[in-house]
PDB file of N, CA and C in Angstrom:
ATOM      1  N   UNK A   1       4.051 -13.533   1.970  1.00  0.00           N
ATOM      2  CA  UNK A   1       3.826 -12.500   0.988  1.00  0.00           C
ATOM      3  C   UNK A   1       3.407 -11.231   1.738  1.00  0.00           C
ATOM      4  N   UNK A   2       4.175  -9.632   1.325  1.00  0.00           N
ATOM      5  CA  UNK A   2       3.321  -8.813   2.101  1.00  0.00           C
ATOM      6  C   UNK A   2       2.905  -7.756   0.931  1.00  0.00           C
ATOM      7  N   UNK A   3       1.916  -6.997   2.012  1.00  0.00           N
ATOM      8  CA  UNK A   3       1.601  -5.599   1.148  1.00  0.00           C
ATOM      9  C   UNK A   3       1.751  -4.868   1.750  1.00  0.00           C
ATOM     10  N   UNK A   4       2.499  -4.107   0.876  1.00  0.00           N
ATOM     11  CA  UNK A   4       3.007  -2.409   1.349  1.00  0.00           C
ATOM     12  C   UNK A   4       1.929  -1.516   1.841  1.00  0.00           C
ATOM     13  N   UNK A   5       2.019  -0.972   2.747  1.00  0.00           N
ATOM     14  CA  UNK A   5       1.120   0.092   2.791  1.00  0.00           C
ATOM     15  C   UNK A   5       1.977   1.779   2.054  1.00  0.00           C
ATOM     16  N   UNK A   6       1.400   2.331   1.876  1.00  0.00           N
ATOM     17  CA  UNK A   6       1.276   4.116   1.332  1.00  0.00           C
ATOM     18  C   UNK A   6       3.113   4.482   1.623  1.00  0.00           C
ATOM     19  N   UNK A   7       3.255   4.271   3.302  1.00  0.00           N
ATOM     20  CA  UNK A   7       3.850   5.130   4.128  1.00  0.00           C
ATOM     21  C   UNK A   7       5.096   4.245   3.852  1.00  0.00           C
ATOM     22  N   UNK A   8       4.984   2.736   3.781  1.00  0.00           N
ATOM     23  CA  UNK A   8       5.760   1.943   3.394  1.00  0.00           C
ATOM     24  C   UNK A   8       6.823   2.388   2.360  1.00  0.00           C
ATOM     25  N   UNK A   9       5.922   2.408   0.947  1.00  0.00           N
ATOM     26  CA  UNK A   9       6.349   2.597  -0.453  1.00  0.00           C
ATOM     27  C   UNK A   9       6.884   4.263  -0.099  1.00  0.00           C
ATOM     28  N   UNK A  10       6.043   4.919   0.676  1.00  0.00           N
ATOM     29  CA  UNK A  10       6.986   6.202   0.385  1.00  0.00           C
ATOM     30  C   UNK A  10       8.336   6.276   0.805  1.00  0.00           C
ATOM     31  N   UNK A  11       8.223   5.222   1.936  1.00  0.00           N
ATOM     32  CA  UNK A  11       9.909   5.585   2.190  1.00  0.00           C
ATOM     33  C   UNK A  11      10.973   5.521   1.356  1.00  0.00           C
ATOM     34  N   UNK A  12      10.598   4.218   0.179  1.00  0.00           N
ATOM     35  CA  UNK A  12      11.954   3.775  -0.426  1.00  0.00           C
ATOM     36  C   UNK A  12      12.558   5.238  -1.405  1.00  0.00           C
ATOM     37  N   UNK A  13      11.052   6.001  -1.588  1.00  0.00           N
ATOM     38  CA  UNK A  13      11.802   6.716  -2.922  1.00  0.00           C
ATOM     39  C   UNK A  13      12.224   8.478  -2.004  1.00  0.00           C
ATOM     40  N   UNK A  14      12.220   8.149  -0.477  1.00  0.00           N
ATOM     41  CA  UNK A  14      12.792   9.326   0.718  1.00  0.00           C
ATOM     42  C   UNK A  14      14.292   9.832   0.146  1.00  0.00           C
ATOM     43  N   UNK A  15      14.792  10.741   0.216  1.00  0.00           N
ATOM     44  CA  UNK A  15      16.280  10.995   0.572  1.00  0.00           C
ATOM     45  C   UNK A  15      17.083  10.514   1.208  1.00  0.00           C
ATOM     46  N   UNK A  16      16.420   9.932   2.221  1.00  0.00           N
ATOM     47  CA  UNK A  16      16.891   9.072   3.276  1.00  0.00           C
ATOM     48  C   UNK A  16      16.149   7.826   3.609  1.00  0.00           C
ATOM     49  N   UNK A  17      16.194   7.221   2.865  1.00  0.00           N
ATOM     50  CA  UNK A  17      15.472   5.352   2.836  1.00  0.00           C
ATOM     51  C   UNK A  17      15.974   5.097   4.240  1.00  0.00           C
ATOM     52  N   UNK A  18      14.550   4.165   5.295  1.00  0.00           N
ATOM     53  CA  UNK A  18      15.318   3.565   6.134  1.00  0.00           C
ATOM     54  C   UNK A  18      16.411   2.806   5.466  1.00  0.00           C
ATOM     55  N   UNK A  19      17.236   2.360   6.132  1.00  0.00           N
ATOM     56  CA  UNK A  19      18.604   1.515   5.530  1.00  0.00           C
ATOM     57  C   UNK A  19      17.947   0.210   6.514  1.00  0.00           C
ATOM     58  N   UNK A  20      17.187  -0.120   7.233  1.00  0.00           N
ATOM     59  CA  UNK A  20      16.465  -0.970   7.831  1.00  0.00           C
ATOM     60  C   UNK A  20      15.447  -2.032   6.309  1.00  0.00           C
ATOM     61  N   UNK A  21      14.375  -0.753   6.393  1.00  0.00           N
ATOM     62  CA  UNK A  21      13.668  -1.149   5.154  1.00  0.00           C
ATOM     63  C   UNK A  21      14.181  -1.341   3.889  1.00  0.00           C
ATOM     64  N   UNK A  22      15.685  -0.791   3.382  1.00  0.00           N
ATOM     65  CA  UNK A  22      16.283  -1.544   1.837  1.00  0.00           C
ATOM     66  C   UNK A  22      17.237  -3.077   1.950  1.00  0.00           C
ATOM     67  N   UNK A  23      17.368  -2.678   3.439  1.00  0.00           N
ATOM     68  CA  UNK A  23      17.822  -4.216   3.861  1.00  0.00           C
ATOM     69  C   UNK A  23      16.989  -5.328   3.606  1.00  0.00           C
ATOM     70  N   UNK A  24      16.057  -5.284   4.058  1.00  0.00           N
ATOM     71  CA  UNK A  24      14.902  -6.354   4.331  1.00  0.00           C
ATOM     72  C   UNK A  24      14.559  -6.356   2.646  1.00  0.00           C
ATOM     73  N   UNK A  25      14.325  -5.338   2.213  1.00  0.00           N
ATOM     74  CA  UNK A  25      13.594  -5.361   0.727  1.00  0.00           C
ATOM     75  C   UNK A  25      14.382  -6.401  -0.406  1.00  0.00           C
ATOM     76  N   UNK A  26      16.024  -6.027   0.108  1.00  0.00           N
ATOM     77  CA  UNK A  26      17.088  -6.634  -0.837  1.00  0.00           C
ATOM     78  C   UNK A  26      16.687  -8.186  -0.969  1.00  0.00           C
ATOM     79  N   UNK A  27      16.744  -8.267   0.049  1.00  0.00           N
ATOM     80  CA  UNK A  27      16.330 -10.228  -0.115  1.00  0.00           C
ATOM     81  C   UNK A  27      15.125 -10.733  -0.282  1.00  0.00           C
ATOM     82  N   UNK A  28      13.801  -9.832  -0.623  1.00  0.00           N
ATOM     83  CA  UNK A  28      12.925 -10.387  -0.311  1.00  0.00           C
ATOM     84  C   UNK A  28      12.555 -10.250  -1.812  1.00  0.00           C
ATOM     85  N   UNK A  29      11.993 -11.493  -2.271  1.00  0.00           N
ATOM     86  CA  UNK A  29      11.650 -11.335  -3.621  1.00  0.00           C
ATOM     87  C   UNK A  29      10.570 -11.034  -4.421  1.00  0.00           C
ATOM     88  N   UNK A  30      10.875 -10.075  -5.507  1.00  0.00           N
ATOM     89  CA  UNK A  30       9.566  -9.601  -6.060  1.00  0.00           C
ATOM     90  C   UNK A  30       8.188  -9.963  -6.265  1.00  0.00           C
ATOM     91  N   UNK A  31       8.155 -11.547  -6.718  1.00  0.00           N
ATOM     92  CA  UNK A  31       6.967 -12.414  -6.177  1.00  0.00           C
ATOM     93  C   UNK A  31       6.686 -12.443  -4.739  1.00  0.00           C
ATOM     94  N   UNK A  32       6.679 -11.944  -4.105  1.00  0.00           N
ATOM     95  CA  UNK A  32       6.612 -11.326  -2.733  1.00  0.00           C
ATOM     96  C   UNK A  32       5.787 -10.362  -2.424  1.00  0.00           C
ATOM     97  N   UNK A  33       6.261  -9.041  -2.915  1.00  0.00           N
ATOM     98  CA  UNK A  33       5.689  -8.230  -2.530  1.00  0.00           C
ATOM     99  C   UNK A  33       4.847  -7.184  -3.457  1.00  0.00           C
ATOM    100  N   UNK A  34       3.626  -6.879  -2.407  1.00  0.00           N
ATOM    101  CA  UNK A  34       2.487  -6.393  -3.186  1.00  0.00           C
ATOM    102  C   UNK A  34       1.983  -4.861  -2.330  1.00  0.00           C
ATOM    103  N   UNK A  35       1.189  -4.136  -3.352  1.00  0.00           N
ATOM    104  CA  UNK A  35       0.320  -3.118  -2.953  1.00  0.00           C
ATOM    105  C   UNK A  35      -0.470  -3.273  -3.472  1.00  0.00           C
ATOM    106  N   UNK A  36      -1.516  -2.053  -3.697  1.00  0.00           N
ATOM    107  CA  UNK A  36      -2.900  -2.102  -3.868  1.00  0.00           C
ATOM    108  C   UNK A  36      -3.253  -0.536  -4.881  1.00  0.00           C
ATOM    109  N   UNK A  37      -4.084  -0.379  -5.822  1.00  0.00           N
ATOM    110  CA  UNK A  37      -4.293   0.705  -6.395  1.00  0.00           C
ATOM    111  C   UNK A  37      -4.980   1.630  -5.512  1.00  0.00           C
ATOM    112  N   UNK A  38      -5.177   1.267  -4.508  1.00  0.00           N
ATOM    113  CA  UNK A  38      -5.918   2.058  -3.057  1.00  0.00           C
ATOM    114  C   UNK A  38      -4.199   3.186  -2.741  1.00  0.00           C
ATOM    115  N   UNK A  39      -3.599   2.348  -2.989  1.00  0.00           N
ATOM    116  CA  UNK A  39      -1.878   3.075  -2.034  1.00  0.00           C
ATOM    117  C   UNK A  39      -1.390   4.085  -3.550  1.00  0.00           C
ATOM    118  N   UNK A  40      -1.607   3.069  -4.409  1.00  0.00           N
ATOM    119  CA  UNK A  40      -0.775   4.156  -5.838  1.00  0.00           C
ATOM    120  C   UNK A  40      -2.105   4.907  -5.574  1.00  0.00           C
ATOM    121  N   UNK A  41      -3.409   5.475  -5.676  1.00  0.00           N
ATOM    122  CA  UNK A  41      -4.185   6.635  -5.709  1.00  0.00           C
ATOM    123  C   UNK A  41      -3.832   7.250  -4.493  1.00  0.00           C
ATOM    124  N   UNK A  42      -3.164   7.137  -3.425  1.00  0.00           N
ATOM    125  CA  UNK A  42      -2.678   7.798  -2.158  1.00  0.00           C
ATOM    126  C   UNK A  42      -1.410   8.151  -2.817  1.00  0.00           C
ATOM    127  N   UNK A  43      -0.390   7.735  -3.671  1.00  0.00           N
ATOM    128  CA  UNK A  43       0.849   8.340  -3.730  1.00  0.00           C
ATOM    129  C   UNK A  43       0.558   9.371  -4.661  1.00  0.00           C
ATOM    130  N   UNK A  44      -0.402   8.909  -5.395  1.00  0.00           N
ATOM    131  CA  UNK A  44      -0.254   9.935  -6.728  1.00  0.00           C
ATOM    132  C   UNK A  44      -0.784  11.587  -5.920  1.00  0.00           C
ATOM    133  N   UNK A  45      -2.074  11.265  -5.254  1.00  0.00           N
ATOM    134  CA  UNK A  45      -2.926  12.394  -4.206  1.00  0.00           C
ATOM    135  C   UNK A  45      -1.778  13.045  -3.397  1.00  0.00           C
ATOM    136  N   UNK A  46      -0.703  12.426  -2.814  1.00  0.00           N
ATOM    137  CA  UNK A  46       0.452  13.239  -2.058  1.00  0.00           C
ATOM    138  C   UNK A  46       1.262  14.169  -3.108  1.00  0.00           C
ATOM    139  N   UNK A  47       1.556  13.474  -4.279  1.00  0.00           N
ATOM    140  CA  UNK A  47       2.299  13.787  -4.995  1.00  0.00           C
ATOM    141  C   UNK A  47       2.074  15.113  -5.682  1.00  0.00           C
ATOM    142  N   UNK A  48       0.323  15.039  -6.067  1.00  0.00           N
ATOM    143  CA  UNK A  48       0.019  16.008  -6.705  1.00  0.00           C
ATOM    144  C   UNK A  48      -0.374  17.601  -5.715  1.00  0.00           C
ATOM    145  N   UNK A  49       0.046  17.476  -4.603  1.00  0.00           N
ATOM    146  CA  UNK A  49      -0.265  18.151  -3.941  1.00  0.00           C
ATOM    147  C   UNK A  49       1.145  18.926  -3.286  1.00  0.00           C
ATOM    148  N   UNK A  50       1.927  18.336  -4.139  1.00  0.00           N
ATOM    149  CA  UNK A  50       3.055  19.147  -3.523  1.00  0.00           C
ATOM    150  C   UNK A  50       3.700  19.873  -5.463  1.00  0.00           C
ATOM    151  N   UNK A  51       4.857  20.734  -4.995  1.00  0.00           N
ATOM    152  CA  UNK A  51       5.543  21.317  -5.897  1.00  0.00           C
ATOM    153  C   UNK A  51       6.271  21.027  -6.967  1.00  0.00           C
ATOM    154  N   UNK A  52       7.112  19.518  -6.183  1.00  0.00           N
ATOM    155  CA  UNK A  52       7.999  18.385  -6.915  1.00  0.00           C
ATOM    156  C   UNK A  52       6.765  17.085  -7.577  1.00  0.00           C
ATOM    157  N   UNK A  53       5.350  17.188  -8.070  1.00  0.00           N
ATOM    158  CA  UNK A  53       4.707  16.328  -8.004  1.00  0.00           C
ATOM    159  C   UNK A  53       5.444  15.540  -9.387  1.00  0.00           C
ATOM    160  N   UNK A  54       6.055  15.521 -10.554  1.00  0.00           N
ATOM    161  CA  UNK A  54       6.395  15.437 -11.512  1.00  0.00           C
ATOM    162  C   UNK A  54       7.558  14.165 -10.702  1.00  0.00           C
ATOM    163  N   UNK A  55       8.745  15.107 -10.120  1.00  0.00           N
ATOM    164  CA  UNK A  55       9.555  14.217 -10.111  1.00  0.00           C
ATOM    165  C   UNK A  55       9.591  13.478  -8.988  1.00  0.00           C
ATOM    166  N   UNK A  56       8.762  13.488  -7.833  1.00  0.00           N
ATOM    167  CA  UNK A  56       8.135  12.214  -6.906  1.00  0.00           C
ATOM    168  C   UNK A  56       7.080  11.261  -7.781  1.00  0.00           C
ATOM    169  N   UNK A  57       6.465  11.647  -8.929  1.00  0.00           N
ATOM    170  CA  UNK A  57       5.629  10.581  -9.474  1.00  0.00           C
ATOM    171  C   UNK A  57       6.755   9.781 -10.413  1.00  0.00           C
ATOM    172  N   UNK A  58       7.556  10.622 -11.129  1.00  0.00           N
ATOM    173  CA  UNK A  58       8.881   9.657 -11.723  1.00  0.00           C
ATOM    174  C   UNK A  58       9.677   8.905 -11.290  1.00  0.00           C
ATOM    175  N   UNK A  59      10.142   9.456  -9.692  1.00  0.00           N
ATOM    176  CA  UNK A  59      10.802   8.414  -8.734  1.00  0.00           C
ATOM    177  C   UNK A  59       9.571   6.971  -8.338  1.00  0.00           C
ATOM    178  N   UNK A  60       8.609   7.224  -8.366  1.00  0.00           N
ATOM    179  CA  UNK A  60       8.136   5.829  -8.106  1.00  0.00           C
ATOM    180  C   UNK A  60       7.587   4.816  -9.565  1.00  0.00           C
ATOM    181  N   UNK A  61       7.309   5.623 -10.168  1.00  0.00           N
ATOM    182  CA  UNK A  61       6.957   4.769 -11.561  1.00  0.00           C
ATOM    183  C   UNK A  61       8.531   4.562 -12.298  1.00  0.00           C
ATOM    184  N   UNK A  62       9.467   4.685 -11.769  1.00  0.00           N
ATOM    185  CA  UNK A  62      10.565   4.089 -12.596  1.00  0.00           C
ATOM    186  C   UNK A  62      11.182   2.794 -10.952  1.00  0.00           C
ATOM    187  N   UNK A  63      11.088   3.616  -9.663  1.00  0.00           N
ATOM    188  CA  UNK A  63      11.942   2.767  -8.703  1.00  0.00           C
ATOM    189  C   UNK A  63      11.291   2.212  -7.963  1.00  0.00           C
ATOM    190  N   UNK A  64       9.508   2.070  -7.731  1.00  0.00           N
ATOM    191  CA  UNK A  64       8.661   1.107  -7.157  1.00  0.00           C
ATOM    192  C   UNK A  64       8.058   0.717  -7.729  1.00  0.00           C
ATOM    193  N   UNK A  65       6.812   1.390  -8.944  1.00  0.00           N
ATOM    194  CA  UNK A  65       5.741   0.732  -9.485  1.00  0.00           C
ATOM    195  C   UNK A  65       6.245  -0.630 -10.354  1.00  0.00           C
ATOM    196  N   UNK A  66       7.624  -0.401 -10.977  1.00  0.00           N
ATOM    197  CA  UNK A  66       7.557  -1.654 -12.051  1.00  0.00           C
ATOM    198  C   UNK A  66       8.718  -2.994 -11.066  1.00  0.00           C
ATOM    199  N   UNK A  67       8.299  -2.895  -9.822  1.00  0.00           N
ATOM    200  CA  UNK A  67       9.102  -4.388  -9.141  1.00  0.00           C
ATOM    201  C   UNK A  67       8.263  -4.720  -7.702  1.00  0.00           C
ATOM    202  N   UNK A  68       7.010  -4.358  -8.133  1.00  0.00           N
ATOM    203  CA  UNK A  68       5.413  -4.308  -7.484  1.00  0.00           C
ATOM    204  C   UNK A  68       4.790  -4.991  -8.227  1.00  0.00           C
ATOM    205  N   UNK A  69       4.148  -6.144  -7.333  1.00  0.00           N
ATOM    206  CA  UNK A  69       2.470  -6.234  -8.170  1.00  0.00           C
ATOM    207  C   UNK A  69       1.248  -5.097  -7.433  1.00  0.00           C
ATOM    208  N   UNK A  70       0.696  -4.757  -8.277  1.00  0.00           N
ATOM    209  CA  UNK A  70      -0.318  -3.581  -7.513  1.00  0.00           C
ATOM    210  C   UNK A  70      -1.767  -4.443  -7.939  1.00  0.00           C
ATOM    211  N   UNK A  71      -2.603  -4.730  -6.596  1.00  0.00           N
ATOM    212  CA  UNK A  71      -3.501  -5.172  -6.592  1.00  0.00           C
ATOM    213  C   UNK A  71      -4.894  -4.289  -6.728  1.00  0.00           C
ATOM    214  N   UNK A  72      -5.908  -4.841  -7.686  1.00  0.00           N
ATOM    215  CA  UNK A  72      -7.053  -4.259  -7.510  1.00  0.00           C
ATOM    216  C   UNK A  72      -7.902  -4.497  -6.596  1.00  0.00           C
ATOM    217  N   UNK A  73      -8.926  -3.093  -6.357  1.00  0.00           N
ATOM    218  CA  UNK A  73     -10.069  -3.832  -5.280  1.00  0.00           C
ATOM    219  C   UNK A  73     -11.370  -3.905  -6.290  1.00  0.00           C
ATOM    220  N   UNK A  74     -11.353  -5.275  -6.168  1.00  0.00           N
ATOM    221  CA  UNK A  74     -12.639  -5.804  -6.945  1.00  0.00           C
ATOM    222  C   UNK A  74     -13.610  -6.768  -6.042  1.00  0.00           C
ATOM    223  N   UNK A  75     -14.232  -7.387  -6.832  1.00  0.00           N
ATOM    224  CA  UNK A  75     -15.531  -7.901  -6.159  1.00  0.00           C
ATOM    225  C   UNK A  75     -15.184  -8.939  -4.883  1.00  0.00           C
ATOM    226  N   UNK A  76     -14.051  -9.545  -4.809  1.00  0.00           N
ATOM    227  CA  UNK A  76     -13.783 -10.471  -3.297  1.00  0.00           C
ATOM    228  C   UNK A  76     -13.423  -9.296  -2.443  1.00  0.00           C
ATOM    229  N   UNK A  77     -12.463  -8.061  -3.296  1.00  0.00           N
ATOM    230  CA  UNK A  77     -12.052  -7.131  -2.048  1.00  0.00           C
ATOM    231  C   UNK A  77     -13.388  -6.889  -1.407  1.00  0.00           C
ATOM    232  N   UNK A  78     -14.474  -6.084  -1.953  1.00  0.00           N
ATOM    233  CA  UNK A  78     -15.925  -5.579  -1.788  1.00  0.00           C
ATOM    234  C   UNK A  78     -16.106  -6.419  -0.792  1.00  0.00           C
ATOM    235  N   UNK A  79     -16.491  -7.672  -0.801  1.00  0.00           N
ATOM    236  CA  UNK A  79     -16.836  -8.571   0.024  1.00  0.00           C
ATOM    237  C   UNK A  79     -16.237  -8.317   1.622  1.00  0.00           C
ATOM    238  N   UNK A  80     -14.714  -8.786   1.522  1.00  0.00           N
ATOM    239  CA  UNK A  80     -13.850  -8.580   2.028  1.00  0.00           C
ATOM    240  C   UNK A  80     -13.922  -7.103   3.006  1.00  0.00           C
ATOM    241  N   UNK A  81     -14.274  -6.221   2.294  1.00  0.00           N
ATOM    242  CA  UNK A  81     -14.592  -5.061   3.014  1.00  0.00           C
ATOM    243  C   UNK A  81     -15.490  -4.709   3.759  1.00  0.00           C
ATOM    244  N   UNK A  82     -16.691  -5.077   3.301  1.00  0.00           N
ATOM    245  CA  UNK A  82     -18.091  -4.773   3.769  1.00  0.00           C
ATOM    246  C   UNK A  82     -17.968  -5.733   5.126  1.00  0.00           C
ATOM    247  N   UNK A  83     -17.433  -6.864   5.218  1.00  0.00           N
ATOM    248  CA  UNK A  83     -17.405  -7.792   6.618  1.00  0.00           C
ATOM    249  C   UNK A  83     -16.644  -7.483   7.661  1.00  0.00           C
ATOM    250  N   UNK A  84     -15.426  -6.646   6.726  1.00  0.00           N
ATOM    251  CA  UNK A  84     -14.517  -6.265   7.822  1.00  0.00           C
ATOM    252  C   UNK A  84     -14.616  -4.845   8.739  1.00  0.00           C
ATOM    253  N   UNK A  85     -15.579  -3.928   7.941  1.00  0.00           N
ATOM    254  CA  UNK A  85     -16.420  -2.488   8.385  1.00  0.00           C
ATOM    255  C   UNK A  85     -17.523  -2.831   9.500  1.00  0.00           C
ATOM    256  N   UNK A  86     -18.114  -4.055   8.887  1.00  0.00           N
ATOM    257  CA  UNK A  86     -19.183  -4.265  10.137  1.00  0.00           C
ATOM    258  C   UNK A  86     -18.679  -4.668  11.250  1.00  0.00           C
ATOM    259  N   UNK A  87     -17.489  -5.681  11.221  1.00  0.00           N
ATOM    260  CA  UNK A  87     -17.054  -6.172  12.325  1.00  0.00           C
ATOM    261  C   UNK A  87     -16.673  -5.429  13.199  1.00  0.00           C
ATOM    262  N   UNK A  88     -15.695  -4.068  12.797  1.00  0.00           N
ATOM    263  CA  UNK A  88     -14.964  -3.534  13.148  1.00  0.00           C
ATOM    264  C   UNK A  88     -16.402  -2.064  13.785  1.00  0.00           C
ATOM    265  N   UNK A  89     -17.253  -1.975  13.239  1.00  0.00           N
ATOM    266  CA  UNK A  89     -18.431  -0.933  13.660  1.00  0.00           C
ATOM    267  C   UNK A  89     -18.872  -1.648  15.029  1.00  0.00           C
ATOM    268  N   UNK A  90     -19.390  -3.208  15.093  1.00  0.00           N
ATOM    269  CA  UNK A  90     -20.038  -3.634  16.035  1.00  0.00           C
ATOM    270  C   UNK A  90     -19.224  -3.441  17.604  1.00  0.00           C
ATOM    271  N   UNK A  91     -17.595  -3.831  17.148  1.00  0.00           N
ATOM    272  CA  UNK A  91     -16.866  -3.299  18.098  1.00  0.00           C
ATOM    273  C   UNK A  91     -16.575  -1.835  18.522  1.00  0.00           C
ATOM    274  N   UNK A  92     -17.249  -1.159  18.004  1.00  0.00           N
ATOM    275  CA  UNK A  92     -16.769   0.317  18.290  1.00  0.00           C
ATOM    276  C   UNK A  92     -16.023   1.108  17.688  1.00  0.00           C
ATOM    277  N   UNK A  93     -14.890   0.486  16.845  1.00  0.00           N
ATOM    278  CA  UNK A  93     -13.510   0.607  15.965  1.00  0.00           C
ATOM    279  C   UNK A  93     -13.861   1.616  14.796  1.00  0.00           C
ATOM    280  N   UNK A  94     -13.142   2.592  14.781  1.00  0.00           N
ATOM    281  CA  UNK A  94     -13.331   3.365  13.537  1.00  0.00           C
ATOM    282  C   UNK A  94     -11.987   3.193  12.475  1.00  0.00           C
ATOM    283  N   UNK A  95     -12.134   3.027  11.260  1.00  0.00           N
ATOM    284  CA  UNK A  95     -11.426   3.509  10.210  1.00  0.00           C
ATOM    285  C   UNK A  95     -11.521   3.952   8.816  1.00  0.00           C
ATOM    286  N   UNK A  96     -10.399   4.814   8.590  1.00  0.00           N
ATOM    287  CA  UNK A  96     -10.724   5.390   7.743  1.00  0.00           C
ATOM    288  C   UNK A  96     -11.081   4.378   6.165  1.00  0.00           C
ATOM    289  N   UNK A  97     -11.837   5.069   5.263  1.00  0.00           N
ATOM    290  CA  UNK A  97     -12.087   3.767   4.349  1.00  0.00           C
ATOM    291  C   UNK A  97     -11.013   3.783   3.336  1.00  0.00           C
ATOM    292  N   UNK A  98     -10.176   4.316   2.847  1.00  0.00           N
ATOM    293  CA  UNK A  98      -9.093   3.568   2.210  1.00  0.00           C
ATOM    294  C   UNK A  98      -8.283   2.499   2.670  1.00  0.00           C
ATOM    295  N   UNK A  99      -8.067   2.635   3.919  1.00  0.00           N
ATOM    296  CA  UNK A  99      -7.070   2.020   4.674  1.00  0.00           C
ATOM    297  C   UNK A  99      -7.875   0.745   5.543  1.00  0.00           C
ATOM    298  N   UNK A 100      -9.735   0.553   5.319  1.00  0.00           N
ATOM    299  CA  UNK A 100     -10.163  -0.562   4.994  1.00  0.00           C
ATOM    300  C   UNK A 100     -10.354  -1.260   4.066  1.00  0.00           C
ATOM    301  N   UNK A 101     -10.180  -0.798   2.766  1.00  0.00           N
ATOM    302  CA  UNK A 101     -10.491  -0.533   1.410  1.00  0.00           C
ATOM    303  C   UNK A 101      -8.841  -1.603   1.445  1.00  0.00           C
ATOM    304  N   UNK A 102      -7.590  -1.164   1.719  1.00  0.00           N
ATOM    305  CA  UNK A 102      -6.219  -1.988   1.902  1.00  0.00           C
ATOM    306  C   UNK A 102      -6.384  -3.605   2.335  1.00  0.00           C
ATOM    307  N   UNK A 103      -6.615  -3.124   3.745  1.00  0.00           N
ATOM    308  CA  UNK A 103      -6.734  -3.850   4.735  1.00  0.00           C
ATOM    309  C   UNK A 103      -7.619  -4.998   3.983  1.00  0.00           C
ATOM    310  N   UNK A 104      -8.779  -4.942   3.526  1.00  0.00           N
ATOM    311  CA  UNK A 104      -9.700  -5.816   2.953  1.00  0.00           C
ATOM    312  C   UNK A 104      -8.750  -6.774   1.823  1.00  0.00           C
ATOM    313  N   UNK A 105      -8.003  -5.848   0.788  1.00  0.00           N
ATOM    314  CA  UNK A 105      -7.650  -6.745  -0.022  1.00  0.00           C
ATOM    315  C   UNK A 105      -5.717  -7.577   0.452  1.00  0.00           C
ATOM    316  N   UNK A 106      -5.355  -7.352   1.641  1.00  0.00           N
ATOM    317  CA  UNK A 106      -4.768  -7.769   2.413  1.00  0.00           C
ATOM    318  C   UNK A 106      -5.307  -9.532   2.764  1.00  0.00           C
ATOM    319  N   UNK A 107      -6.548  -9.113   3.424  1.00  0.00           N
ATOM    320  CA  UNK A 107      -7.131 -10.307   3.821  1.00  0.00           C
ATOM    321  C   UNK A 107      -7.446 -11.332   2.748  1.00  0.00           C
ATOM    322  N   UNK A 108      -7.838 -10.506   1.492  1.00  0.00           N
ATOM    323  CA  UNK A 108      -9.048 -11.681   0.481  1.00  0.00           C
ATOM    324  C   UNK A 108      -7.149 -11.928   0.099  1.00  0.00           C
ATOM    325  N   UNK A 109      -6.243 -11.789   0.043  1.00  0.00           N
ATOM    326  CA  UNK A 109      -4.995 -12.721  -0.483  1.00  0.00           C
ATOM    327  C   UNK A 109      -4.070 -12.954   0.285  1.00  0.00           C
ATOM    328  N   UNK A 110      -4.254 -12.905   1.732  1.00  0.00           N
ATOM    329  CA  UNK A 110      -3.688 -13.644   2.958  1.00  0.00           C
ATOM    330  C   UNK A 110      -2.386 -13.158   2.489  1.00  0.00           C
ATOM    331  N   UNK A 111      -2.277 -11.777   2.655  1.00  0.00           N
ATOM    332  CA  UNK A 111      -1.029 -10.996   3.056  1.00  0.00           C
ATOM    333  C   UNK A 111      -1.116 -10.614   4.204  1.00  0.00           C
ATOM    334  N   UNK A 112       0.875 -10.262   4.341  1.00  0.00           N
ATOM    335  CA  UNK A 112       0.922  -9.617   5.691  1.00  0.00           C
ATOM    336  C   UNK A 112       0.833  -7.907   5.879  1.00  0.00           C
ATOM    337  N   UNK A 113       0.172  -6.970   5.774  1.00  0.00           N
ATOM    338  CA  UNK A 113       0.191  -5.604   5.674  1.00  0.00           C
ATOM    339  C   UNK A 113       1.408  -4.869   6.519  1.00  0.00           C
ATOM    340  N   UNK A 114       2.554  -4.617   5.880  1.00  0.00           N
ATOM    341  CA  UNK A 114       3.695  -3.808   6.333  1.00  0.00           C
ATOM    342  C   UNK A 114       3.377  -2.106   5.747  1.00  0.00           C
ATOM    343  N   UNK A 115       3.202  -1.382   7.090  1.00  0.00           N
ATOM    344  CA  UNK A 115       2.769  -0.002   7.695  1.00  0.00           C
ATOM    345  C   UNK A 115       3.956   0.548   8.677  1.00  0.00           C
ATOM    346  N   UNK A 116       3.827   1.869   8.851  1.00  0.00           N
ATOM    347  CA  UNK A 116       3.896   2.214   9.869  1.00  0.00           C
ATOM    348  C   UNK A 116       3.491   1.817  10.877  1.00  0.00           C
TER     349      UNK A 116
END
């Protein structure tokens, strides 16, 4: 099972889709693959920040959001997070907190996180 990251989902709705990434997507089945309301509040934040925000938010709520499950971060994510910030502090490791905020609910449902 994986989860999309941000950069992932943006590609499909690009001008130019990898033809790599609609390959792989074609066969892989919708019970499959997941994001996180951490990535839709990152698409919507890109979206609204540009000119076309209307019809980049229509390209994904008609050609990604409805063949997605979009996961919440709730109380195992929390968990999930707070262990994975410390771990990652004690080592030195910085990141940003959405993209531990992901990463966390990645782990609490033993997905594979497909990124850049």
């Amino acid at each position: 099972m994986y989860l999309f990251d941000t950069d992932t989902l943006s590609n499909i709705v690009k001008r130019r889709p990898s033809e790599h990434l609609l390959f792989r997507l074609r066969d892989l089945p919708m019970s499959l693959q997941y994001t996180t309301s951490i990535n839709i509040g990152e698409i919507y934040y890109g979206a609204c920040r540009t000119q076309r925000s209307d019809k980049i938010i229509k390209a994904f709520e008609i050609h990604v959001f409805p063949n997605i499950t979009i996961l919440p971060f709730d109380k195992n994510s929390g968990k999930a997070f707070g262990r994975l910030k410390a771990s990652l502090e004690k080592q030195g490791i910085g990141c940003s907190e959405p993209d531990l905020r992901i990463a966390a609910i990645a782990i609490q449902h033993d997905l594979i996180l497909i990124t850049r």
